[in-house]
PDB file of N, CA and C in Angstrom:
ATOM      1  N   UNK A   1       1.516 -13.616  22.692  1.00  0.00           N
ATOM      2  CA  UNK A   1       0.641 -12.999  21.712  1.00  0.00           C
ATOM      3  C   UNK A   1       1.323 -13.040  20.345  1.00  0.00           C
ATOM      4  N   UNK A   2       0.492 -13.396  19.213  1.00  0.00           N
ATOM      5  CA  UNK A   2       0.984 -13.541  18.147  1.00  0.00           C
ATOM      6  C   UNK A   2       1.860 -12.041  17.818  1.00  0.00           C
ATOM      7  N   UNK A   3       2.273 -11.964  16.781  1.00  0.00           N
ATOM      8  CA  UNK A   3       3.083 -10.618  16.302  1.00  0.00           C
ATOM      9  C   UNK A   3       2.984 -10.809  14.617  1.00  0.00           C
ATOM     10  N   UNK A   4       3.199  -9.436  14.223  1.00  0.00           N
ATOM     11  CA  UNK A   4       3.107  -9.721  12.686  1.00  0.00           C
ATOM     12  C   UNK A   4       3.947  -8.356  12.039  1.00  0.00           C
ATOM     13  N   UNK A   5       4.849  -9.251  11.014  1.00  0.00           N
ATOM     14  CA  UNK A   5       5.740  -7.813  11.116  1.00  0.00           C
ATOM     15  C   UNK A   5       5.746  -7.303   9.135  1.00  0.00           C
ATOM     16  N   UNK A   6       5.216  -6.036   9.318  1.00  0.00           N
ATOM     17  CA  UNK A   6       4.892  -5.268   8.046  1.00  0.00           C
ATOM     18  C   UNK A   6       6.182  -4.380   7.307  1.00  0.00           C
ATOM     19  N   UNK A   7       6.185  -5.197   6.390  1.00  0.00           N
ATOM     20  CA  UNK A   7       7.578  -4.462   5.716  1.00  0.00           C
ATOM     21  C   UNK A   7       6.651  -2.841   5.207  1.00  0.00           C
ATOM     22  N   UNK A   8       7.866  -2.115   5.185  1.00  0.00           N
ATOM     23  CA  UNK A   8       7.426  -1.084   4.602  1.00  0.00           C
ATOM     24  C   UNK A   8       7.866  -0.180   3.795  1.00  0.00           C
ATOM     25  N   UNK A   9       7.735   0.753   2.732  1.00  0.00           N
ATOM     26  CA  UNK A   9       8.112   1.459   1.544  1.00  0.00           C
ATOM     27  C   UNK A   9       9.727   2.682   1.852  1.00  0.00           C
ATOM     28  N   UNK A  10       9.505   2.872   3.225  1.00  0.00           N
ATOM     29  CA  UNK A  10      10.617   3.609   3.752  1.00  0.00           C
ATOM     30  C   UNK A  10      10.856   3.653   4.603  1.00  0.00           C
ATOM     31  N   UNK A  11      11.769   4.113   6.003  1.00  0.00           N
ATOM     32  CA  UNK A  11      11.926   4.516   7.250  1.00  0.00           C
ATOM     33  C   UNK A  11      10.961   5.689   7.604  1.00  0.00           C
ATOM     34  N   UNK A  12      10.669   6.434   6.674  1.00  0.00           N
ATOM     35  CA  UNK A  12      10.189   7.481   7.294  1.00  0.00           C
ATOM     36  C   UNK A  12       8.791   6.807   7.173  1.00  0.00           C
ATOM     37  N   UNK A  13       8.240   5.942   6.284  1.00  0.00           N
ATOM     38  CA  UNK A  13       6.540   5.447   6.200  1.00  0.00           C
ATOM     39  C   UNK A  13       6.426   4.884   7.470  1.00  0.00           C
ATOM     40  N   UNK A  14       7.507   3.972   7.687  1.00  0.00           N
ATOM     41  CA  UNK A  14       7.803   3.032   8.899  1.00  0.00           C
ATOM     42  C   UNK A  14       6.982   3.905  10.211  1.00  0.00           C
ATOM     43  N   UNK A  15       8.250   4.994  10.557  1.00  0.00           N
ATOM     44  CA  UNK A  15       7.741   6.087  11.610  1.00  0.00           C
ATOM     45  C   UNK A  15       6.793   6.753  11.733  1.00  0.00           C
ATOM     46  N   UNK A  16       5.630   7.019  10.441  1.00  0.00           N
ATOM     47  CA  UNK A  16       4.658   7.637  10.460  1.00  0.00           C
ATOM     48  C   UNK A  16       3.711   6.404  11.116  1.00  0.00           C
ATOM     49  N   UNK A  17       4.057   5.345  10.671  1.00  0.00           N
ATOM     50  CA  UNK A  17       3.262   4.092  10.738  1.00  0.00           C
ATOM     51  C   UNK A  17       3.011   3.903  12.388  1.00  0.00           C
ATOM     52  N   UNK A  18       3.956   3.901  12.955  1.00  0.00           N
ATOM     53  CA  UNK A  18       4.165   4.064  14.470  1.00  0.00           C
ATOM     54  C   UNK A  18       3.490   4.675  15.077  1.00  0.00           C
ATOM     55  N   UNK A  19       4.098   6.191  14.556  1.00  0.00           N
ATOM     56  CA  UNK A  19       3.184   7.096  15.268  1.00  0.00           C
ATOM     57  C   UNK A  19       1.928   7.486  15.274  1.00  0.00           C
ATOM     58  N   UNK A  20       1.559   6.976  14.339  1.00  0.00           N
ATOM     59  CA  UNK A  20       0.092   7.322  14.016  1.00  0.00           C
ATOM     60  C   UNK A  20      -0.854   6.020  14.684  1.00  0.00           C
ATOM     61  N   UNK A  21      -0.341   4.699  14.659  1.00  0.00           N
ATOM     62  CA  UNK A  21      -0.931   3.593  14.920  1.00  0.00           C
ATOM     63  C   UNK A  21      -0.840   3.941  16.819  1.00  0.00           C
ATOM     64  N   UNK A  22       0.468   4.254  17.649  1.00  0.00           N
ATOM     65  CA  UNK A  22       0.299   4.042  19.043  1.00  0.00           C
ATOM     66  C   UNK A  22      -0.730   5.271  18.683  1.00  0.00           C
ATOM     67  N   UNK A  23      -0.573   6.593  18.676  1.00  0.00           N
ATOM     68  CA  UNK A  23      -1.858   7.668  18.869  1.00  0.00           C
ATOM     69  C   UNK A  23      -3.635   7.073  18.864  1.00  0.00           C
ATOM     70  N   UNK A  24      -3.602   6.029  18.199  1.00  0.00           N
ATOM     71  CA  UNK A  24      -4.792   5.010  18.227  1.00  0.00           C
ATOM     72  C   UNK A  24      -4.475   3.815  19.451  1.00  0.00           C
ATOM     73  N   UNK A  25      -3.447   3.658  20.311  1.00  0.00           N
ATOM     74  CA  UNK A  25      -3.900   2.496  20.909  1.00  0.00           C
ATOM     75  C   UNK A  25      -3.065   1.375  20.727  1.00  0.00           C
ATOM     76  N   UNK A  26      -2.426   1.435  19.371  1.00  0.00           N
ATOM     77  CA  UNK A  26      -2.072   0.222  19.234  1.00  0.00           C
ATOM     78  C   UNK A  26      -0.726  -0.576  19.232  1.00  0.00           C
ATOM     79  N   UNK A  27      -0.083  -1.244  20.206  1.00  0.00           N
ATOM     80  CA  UNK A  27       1.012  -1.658  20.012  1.00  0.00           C
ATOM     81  C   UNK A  27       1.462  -1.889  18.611  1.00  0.00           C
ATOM     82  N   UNK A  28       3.015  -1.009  18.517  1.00  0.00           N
ATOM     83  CA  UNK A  28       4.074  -1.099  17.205  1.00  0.00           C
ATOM     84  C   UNK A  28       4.990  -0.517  17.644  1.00  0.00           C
ATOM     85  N   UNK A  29       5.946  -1.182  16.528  1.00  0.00           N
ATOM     86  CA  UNK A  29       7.545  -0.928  17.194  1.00  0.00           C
ATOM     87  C   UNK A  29       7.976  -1.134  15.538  1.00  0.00           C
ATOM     88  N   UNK A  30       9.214  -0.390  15.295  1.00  0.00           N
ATOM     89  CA  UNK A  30       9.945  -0.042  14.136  1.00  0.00           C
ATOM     90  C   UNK A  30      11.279  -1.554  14.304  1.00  0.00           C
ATOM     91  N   UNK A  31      11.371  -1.739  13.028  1.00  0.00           N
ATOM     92  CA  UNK A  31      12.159  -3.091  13.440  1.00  0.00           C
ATOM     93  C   UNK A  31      12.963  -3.199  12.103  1.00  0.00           C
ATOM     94  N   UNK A  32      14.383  -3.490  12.303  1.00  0.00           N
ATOM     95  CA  UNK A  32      14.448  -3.876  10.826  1.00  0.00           C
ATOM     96  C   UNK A  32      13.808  -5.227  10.443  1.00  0.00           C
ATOM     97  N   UNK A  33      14.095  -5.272   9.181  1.00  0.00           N
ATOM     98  CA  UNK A  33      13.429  -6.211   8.783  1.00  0.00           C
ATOM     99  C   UNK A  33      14.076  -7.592   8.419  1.00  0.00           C
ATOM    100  N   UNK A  34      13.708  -8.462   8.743  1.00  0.00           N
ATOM    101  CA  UNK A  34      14.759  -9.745   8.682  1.00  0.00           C
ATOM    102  C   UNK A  34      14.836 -10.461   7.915  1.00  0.00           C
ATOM    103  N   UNK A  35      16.163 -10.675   7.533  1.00  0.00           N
ATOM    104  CA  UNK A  35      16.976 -10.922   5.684  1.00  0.00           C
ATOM    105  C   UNK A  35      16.162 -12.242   5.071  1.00  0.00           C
ATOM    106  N   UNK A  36      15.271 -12.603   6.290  1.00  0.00           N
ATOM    107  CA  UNK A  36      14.323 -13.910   5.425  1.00  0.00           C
ATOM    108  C   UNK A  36      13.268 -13.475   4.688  1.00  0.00           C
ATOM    109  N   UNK A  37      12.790 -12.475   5.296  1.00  0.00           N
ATOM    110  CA  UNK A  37      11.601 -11.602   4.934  1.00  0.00           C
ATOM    111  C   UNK A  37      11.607 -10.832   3.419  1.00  0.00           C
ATOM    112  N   UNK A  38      10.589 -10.665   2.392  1.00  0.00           N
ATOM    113  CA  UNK A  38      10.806  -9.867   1.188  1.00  0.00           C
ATOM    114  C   UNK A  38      11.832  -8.678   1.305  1.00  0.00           C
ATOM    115  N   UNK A  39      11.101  -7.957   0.365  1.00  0.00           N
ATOM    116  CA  UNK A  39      11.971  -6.871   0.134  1.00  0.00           C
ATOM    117  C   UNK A  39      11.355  -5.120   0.639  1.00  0.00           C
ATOM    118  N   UNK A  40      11.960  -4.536   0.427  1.00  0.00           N
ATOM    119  CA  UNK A  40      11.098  -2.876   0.921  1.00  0.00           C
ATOM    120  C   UNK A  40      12.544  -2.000   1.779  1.00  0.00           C
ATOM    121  N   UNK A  41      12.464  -1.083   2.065  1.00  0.00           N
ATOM    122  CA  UNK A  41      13.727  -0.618   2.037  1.00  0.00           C
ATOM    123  C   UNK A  41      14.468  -0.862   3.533  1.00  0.00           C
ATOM    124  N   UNK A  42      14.195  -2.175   4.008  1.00  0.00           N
ATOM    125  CA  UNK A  42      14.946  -2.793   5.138  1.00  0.00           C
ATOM    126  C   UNK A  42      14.331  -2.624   6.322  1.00  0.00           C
ATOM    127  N   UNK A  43      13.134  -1.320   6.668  1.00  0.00           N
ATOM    128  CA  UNK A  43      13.051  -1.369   7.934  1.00  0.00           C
ATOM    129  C   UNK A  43      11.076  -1.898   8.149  1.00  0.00           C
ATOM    130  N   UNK A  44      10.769  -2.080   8.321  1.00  0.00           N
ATOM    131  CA  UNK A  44       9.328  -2.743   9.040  1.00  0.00           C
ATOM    132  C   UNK A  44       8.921  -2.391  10.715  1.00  0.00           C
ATOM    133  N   UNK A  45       7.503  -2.210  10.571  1.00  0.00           N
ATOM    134  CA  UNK A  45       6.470  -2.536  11.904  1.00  0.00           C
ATOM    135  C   UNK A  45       6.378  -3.867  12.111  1.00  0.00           C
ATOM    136  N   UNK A  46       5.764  -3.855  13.594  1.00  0.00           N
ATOM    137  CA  UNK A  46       5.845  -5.089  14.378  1.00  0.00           C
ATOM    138  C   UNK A  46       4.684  -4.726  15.031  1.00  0.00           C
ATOM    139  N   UNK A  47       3.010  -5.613  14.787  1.00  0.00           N
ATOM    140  CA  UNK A  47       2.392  -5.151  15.175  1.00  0.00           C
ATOM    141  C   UNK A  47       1.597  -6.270  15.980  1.00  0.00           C
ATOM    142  N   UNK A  48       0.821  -6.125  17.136  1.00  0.00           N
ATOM    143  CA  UNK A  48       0.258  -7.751  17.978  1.00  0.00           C
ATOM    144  C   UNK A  48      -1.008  -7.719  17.388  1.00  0.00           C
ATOM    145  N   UNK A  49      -1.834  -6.661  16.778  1.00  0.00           N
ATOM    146  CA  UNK A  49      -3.034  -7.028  16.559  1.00  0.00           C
ATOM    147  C   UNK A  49      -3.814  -7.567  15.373  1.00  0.00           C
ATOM    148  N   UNK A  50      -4.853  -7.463  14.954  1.00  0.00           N
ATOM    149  CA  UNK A  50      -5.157  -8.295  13.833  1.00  0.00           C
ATOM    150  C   UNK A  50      -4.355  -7.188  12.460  1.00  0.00           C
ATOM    151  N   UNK A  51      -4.015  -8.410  11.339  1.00  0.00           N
ATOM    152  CA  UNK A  51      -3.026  -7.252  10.684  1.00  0.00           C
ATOM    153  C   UNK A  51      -4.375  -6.611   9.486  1.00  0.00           C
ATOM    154  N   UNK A  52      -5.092  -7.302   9.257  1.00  0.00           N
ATOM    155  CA  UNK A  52      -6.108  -6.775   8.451  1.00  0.00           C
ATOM    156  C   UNK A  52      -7.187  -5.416   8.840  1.00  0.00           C
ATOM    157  N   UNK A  53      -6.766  -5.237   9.980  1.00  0.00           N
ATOM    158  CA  UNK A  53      -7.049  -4.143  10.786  1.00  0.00           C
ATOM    159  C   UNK A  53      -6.150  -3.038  10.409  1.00  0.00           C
ATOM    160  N   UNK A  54      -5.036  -3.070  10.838  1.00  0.00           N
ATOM    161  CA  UNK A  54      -3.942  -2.564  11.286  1.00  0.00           C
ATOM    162  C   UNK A  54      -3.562  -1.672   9.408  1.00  0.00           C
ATOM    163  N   UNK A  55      -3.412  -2.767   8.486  1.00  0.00           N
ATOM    164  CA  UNK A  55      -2.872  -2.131   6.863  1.00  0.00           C
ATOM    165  C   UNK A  55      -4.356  -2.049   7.087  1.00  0.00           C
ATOM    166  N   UNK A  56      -5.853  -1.958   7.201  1.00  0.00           N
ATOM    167  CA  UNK A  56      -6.998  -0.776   6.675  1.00  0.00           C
ATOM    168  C   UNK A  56      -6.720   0.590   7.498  1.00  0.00           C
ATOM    169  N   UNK A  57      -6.145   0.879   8.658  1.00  0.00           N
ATOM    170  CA  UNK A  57      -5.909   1.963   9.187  1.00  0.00           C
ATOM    171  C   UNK A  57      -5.042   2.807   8.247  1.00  0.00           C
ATOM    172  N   UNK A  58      -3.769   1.882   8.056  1.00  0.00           N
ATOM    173  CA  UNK A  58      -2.444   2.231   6.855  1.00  0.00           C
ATOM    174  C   UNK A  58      -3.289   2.970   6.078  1.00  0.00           C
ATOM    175  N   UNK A  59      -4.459   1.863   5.303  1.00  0.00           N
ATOM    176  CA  UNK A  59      -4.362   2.555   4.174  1.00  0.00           C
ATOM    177  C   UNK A  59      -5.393   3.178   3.954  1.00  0.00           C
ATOM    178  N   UNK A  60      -6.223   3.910   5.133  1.00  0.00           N
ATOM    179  CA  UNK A  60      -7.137   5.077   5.136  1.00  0.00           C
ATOM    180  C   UNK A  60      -5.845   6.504   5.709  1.00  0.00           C
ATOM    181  N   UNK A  61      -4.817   5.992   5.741  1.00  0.00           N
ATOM    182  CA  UNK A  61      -4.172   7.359   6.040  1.00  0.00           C
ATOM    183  C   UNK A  61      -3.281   7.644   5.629  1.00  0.00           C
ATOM    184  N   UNK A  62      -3.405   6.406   4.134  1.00  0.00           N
ATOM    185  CA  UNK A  62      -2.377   6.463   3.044  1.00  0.00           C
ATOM    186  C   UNK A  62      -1.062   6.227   3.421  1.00  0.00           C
ATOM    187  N   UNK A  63      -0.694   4.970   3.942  1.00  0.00           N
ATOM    188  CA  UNK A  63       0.651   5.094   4.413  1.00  0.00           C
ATOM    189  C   UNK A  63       1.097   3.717   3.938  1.00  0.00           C
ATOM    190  N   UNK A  64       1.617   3.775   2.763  1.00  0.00           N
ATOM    191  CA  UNK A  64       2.074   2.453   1.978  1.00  0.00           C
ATOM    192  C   UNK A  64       3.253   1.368   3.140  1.00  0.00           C
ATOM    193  N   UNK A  65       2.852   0.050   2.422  1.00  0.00           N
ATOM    194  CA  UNK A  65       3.287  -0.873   3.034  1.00  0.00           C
ATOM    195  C   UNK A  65       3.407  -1.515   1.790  1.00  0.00           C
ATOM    196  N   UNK A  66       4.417  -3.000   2.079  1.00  0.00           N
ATOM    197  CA  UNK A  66       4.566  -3.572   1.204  1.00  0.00           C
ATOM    198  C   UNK A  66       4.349  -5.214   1.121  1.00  0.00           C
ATOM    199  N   UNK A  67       4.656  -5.519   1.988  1.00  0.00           N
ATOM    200  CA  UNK A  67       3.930  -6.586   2.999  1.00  0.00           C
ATOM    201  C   UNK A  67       3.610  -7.501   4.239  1.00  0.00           C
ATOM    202  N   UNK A  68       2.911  -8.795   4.726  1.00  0.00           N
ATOM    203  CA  UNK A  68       2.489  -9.149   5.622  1.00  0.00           C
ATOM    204  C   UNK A  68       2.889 -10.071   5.937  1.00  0.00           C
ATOM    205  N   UNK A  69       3.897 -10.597   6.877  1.00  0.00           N
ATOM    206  CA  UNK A  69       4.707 -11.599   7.221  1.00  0.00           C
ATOM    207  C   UNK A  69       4.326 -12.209   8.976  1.00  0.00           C
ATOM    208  N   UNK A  70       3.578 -12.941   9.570  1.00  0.00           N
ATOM    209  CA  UNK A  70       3.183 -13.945  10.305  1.00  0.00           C
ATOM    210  C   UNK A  70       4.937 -13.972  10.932  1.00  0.00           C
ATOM    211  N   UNK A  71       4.728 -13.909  12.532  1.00  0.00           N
ATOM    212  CA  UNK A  71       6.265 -13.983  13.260  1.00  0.00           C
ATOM    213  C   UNK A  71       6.308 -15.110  14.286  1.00  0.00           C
TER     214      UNK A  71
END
């Protein structure tokens, strides 16, 4: 299954990101983020489902991201 891994604004956005996304269902996992990948404060989600889904959930529950990287 594809994977897609979402940099994000902090560790703690990261963990809200998690927790709020499995409480819906949806596979994610906290990951750092890998030194090929932009920038954001090192740690990122790892998510299997569609990601245009996934950042509209983010960002109806206001939980900044920074961006969308294909794995």
């Amino acid at each position: 299954m594809k994977k897609t891994m979402i940099t994000m604004s902090s560790i703690t956005y990261a963990m809200k990101a998690k927790e709020y996304l499995n409480s819906l269902g949806y596979w994610c996992e906290v990951e750092r983020t890998r030194k090929n990948i932009g920038s954001g404060c090192g740690y990122s989600i790892v998510v299997q489902d569609d990601p245009d889904l996934i950042t509209a959930r983010l960002d109806r529950r206001n939980i900044p991201y920074k961006g969308i990287y294909s794995l």
